[in-house]
C-alpha atoms as a PDB file:
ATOM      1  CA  UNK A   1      19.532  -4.278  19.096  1.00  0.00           C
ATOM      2  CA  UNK A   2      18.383  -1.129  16.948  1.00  0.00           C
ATOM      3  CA  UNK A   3      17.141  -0.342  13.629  1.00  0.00           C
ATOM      4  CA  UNK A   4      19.825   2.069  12.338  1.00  0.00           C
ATOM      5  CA  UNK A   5      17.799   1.716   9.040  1.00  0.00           C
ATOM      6  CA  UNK A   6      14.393   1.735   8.274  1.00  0.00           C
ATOM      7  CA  UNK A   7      13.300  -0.133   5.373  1.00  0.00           C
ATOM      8  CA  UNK A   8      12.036   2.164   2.314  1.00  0.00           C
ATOM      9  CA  UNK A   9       9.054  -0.005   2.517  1.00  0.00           C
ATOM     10  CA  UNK A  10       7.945   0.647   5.988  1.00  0.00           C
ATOM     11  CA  UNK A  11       9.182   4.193   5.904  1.00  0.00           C
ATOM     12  CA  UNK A  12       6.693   5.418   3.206  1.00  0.00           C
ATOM     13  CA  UNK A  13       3.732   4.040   5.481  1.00  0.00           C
ATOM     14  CA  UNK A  14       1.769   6.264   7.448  1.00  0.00           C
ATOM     15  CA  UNK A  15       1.388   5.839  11.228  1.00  0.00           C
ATOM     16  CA  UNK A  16      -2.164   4.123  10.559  1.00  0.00           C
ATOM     17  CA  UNK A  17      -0.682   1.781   8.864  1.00  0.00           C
ATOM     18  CA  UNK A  18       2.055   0.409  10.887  1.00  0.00           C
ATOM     19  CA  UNK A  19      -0.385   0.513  14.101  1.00  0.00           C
ATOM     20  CA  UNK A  20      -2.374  -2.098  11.735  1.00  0.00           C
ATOM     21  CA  UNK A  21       1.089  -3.865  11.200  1.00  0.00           C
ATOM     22  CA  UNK A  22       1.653  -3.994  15.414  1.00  0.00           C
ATOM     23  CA  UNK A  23      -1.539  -4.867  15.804  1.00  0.00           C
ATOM     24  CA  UNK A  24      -1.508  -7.778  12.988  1.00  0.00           C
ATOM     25  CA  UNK A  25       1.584  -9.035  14.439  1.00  0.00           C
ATOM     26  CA  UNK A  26       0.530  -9.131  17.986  1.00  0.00           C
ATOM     27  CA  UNK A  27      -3.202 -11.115  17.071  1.00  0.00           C
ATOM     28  CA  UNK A  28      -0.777 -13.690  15.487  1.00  0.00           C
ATOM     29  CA  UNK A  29      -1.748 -12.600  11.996  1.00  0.00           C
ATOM     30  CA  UNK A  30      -5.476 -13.398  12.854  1.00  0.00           C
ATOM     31  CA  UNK A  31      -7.533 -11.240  10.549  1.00  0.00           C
ATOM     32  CA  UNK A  32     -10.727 -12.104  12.997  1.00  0.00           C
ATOM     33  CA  UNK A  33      -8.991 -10.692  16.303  1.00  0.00           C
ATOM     34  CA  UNK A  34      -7.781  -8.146  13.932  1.00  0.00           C
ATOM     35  CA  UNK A  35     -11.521  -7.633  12.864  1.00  0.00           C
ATOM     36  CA  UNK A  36     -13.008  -7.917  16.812  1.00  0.00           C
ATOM     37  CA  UNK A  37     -10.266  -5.032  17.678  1.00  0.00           C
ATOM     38  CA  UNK A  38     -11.444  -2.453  14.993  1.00  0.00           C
ATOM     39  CA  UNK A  39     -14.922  -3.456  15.389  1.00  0.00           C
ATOM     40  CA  UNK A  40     -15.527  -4.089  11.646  1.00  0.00           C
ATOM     41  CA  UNK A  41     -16.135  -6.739   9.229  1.00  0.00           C
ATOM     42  CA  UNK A  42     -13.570  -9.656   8.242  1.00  0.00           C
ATOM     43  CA  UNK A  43     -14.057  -8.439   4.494  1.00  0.00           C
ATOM     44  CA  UNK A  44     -13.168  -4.666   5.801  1.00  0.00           C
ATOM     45  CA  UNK A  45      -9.886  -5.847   7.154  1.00  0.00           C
ATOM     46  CA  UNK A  46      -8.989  -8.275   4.407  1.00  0.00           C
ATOM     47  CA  UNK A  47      -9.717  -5.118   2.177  1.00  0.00           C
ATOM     48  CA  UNK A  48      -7.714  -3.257   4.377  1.00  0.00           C
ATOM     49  CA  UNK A  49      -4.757  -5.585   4.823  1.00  0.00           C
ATOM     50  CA  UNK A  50      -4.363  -5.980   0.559  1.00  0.00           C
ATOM     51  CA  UNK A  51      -4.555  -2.183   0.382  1.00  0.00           C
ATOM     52  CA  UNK A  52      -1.531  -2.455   2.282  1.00  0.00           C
ATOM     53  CA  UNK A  53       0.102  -5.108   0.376  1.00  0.00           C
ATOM     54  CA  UNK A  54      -0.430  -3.363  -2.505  1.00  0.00           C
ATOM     55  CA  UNK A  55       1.325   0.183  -0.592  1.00  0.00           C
ATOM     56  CA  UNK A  56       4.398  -2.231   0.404  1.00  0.00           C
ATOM     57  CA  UNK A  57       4.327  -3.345  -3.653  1.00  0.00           C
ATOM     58  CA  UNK A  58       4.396  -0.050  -4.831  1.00  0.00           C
ATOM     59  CA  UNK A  59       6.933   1.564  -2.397  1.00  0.00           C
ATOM     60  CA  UNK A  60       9.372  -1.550  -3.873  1.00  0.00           C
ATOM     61  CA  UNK A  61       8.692  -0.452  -7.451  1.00  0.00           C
ATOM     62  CA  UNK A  62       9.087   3.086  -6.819  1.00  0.00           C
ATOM     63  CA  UNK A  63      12.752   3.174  -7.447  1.00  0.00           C
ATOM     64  CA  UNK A  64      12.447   1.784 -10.965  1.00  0.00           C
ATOM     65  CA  UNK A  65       9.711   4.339 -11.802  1.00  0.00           C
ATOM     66  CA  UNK A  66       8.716   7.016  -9.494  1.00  0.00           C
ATOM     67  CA  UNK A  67       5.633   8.808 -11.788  1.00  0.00           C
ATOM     68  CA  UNK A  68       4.317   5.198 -12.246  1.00  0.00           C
ATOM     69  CA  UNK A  69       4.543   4.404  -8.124  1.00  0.00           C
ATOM     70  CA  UNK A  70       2.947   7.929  -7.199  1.00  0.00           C
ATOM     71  CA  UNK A  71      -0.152   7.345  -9.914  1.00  0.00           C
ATOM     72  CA  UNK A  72      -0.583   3.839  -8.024  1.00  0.00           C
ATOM     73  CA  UNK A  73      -0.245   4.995  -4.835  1.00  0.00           C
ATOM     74  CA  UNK A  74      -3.409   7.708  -5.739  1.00  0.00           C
ATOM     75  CA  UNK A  75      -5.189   5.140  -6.623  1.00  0.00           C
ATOM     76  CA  UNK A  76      -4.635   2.840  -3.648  1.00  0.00           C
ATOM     77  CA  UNK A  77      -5.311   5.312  -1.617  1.00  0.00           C
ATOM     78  CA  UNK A  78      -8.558   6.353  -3.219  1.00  0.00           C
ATOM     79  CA  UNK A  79      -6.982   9.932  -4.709  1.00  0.00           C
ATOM     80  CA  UNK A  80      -7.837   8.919  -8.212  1.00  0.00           C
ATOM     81  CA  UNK A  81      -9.670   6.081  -9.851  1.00  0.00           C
ATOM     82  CA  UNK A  82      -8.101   3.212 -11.163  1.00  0.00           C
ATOM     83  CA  UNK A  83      -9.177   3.564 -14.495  1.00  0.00           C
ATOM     84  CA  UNK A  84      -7.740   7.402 -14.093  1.00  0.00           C
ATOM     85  CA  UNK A  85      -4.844   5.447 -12.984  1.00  0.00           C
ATOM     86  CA  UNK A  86      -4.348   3.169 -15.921  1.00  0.00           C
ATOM     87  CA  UNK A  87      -5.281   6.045 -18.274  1.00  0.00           C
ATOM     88  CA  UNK A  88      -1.999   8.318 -16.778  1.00  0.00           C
ATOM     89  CA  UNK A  89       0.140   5.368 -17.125  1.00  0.00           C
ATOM     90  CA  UNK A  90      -0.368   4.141 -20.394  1.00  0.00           C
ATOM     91  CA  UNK A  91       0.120   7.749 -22.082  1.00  0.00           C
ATOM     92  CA  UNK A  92       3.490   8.119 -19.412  1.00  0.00           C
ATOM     93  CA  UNK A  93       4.763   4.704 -21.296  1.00  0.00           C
ATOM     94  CA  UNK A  94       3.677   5.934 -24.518  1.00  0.00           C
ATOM     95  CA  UNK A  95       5.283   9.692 -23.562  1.00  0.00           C
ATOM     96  CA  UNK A  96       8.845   7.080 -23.091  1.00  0.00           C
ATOM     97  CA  UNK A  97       8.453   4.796 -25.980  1.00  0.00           C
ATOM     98  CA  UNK A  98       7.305   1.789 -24.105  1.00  0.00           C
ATOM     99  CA  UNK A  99       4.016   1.125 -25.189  1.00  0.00           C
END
């Protein structure tokens, strides 16, 4: 059986990310093997693992507001600074009336 579709999810993750994802998988979900294969830290790869929770979050929410998704994708991905981040979307929700 194929994948004739690929998740919007999984498609707006970078090949890094879904090697992580493989890898994950295949250790069982074992963020120590996980940690032995990289060679880091158990914090590094919990950091690493709720960075990409938080991608997987974002890419859901980006249909319902694309400006809002892109500013927290910067910031996940270290592009901008969260409190950049919050900055740009409180005066986009002010900018629509929201806030």
């Amino acid at each position: 059986m194929t994948i004739e579709i690929i998740p919007e999810w999984m498609a707006n993750l970078d090949d890094e990310d879904l090697s992580f994802i493989k890898n994950f998988i295949m250790a069982s979900g074992s963020l120590k093997e996980i940690a032995k294969q990289y060679e880091v830290t158990y914090p590094t790869v919990r950091l690493r693992l709720d960075r990409l929770i938080q991608k997987i979050r974002i890419s859901e929410d980006n249909a319902n507001e694309p400006y809002i998704s892109l500013i927290k994708r910067l910031a996940v991905n270290d592009k901008i600074d969260f409190e950049t981040a919050k900055i740009l979307v409180s005066e986009y929700k002010k900018m629509k009336g929201e806030d």
